[in-house]
N, C-alpha and C. Protein backbone atom coordinates (compact mmCIF):
# COMPACT_ATOMS: atom_id res chain seq x y z
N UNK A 1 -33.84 65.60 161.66
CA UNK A 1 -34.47 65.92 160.38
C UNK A 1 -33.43 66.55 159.46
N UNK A 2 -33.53 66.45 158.10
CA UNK A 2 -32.68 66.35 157.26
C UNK A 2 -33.21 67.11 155.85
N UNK A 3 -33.07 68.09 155.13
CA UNK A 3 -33.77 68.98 154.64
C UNK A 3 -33.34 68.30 153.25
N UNK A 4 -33.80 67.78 151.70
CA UNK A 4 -33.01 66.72 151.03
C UNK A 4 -33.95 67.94 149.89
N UNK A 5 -33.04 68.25 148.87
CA UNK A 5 -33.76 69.22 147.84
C UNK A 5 -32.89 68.48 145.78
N UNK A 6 -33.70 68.36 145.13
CA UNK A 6 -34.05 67.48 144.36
C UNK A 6 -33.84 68.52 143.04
N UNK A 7 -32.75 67.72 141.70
CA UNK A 7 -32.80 69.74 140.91
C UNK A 7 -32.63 68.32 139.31
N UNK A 8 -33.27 69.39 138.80
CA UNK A 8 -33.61 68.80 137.05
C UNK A 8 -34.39 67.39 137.22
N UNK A 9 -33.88 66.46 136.53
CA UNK A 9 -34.56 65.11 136.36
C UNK A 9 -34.87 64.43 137.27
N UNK A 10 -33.81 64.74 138.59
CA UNK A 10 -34.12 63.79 140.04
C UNK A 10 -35.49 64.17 139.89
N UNK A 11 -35.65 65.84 139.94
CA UNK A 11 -36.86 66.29 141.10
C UNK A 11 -38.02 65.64 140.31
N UNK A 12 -37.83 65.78 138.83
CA UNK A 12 -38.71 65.19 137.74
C UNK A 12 -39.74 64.25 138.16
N UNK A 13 -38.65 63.11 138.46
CA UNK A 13 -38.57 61.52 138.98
C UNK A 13 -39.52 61.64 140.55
N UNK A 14 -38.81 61.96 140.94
CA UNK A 14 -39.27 62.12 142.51
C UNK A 14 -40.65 62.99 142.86
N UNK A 15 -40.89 63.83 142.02
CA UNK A 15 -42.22 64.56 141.75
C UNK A 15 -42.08 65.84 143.04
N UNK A 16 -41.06 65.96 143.52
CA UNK A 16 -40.95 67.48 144.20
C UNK A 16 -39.58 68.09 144.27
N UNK A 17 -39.37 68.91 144.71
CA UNK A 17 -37.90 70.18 144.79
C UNK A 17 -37.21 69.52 145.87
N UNK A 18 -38.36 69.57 146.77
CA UNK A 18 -37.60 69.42 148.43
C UNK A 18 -38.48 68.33 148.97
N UNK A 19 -37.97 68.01 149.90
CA UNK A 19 -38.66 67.25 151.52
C UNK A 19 -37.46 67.12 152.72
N UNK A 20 -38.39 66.92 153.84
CA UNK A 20 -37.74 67.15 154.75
C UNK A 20 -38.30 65.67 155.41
N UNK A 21 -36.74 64.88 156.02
CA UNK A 21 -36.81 63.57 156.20
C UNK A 21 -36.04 63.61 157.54
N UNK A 22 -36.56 62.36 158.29
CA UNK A 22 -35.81 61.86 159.71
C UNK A 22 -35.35 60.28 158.69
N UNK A 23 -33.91 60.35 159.21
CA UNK A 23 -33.26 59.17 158.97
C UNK A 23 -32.33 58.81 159.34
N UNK A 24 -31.69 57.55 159.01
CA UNK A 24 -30.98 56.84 160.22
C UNK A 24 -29.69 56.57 159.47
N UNK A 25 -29.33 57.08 158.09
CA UNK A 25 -28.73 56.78 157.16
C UNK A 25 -27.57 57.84 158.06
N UNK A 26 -26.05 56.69 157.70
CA UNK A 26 -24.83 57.37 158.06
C UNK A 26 -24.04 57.89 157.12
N UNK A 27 -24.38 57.94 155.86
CA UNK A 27 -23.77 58.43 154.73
C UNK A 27 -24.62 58.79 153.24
N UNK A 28 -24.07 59.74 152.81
CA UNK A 28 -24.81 59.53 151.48
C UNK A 28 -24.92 58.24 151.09
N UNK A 29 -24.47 57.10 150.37
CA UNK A 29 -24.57 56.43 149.88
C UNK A 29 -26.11 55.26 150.54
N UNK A 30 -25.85 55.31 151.86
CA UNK A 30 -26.92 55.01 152.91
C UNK A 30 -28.33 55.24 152.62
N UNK A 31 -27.94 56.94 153.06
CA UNK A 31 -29.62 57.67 152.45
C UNK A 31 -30.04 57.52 151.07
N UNK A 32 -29.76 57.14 149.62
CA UNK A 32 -29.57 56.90 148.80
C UNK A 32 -30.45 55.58 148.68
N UNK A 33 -29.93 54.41 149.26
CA UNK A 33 -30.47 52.96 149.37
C UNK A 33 -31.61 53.54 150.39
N UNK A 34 -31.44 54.10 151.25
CA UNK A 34 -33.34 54.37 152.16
C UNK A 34 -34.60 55.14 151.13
N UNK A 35 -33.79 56.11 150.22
CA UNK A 35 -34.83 56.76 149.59
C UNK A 35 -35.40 55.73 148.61
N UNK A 36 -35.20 55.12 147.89
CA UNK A 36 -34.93 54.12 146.87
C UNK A 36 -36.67 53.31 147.42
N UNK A 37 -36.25 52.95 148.92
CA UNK A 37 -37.81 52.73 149.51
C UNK A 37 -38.87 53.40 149.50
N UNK A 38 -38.99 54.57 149.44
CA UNK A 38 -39.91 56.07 149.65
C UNK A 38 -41.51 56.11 148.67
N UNK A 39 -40.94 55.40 147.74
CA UNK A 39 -42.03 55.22 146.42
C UNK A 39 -41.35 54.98 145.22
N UNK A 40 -42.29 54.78 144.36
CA UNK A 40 -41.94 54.40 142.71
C UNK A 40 -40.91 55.76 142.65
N UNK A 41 -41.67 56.70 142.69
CA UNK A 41 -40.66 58.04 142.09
C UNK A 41 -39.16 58.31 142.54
N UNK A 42 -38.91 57.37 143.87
CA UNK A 42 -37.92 57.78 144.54
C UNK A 42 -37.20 56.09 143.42
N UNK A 43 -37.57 55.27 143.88
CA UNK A 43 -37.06 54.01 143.25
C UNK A 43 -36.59 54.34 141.69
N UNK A 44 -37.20 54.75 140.99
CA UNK A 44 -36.65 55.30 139.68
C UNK A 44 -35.41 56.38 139.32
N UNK A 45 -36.07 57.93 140.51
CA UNK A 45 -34.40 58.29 140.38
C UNK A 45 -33.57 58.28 140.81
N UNK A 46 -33.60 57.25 142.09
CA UNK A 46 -32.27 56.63 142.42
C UNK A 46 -31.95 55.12 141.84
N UNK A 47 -32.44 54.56 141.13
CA UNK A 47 -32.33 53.02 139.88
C UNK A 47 -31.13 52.71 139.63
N UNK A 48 -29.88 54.10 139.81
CA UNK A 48 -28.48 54.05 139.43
C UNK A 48 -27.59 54.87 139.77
N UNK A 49 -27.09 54.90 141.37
CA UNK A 49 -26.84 55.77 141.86
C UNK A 49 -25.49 56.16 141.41
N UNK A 50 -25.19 55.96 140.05
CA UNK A 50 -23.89 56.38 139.78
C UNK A 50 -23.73 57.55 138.88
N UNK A 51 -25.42 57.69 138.22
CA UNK A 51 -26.21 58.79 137.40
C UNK A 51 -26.18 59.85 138.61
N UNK A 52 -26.20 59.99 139.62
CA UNK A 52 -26.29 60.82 140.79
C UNK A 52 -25.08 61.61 141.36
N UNK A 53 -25.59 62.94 141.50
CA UNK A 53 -24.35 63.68 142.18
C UNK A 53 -24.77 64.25 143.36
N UNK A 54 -24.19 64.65 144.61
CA UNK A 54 -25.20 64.81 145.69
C UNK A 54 -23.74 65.83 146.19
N UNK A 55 -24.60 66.61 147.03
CA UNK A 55 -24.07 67.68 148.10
C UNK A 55 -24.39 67.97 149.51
N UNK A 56 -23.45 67.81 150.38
CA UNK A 56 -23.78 68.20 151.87
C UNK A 56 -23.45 69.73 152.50
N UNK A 57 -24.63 69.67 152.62
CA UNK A 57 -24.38 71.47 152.77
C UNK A 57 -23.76 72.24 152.15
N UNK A 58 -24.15 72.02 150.64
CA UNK A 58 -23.60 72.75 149.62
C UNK A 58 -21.90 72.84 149.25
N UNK A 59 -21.60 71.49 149.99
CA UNK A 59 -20.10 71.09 149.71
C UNK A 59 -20.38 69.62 148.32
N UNK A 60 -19.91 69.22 147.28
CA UNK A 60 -19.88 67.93 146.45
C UNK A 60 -19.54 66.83 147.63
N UNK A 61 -20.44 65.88 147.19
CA UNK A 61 -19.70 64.89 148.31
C UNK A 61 -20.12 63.16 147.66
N UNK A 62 -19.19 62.44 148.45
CA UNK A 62 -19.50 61.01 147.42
C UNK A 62 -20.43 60.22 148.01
N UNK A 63 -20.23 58.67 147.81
CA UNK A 63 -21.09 57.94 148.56
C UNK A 63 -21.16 57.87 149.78
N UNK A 64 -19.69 57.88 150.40
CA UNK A 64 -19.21 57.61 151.77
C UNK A 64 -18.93 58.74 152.40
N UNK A 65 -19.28 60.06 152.14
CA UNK A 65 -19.64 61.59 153.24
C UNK A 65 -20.78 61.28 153.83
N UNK A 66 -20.29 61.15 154.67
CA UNK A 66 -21.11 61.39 156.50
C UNK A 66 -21.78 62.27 156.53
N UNK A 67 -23.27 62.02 156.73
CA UNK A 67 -24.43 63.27 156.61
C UNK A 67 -24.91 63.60 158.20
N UNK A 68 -24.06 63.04 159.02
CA UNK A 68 -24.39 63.44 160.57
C UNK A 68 -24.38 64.65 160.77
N UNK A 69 -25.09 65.10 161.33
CA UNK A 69 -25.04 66.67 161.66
C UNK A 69 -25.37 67.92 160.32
N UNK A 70 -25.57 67.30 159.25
CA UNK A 70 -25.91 67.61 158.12
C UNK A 70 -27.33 68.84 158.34
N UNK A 71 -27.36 69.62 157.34
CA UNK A 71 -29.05 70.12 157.59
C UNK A 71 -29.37 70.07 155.83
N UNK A 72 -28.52 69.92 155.07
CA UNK A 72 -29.11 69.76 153.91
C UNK A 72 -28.78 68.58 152.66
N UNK A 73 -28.95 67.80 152.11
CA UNK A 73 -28.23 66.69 151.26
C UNK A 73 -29.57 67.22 149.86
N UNK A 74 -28.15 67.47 148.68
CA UNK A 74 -29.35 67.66 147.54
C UNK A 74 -28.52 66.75 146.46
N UNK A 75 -29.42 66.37 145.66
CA UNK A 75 -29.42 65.76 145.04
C UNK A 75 -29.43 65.77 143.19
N UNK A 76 -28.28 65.87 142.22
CA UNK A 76 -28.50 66.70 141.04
C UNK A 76 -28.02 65.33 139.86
N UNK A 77 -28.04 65.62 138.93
CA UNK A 77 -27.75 64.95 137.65
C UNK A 77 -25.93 65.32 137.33
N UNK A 78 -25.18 65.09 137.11
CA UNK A 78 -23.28 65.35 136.67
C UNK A 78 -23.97 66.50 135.60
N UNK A 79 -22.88 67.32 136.31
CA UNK A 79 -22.66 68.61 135.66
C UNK A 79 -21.61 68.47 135.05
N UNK A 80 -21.91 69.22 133.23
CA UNK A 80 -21.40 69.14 132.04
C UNK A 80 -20.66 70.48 131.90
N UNK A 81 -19.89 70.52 131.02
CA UNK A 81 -19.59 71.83 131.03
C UNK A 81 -19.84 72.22 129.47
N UNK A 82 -19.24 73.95 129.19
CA UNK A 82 -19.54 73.96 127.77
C UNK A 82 -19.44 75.57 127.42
């Protein structure tokens, strides 16, 4: 199980903060294409996973970081600065 937490427009899209998922996905980019299945809400804010910035255990990580052994993958919009 895999603790996946959702911040600004994702969570919008997706209609919650958090969930907690069993999956078989070997990488971000993986879990990404599985959520995409989950429902409309998930299919919409993942529609372009290049709009997407994601973190493993609160480290930045890309498509191809390995979420094995992972306990958290979240999921945010590119941070702007200013």
């Amino acid at each position: 199980m895999i603790e996946l937490r959702y911040f600004a427009w994702v969570r919008e899209r997706v209609g919650t903060g958090h969930e907690t998922v069993e999956t078989e996905a070997a990488t971000v980019g993986a879990l990404i294409e599985e959520l995409k299945g989950r429902g409309e809400g998930h299919a919409f804010a993942f529609s372009d996973p290049g709009a997407i910035r994601a973190a493993v255990d609160q480290e930045l990580a890309g498509p191809d970081t390995p979420i094995a052994g992972a306990r958290e993958v979240a999921f945010f919009p590119p941070m702007t600065g200013g």
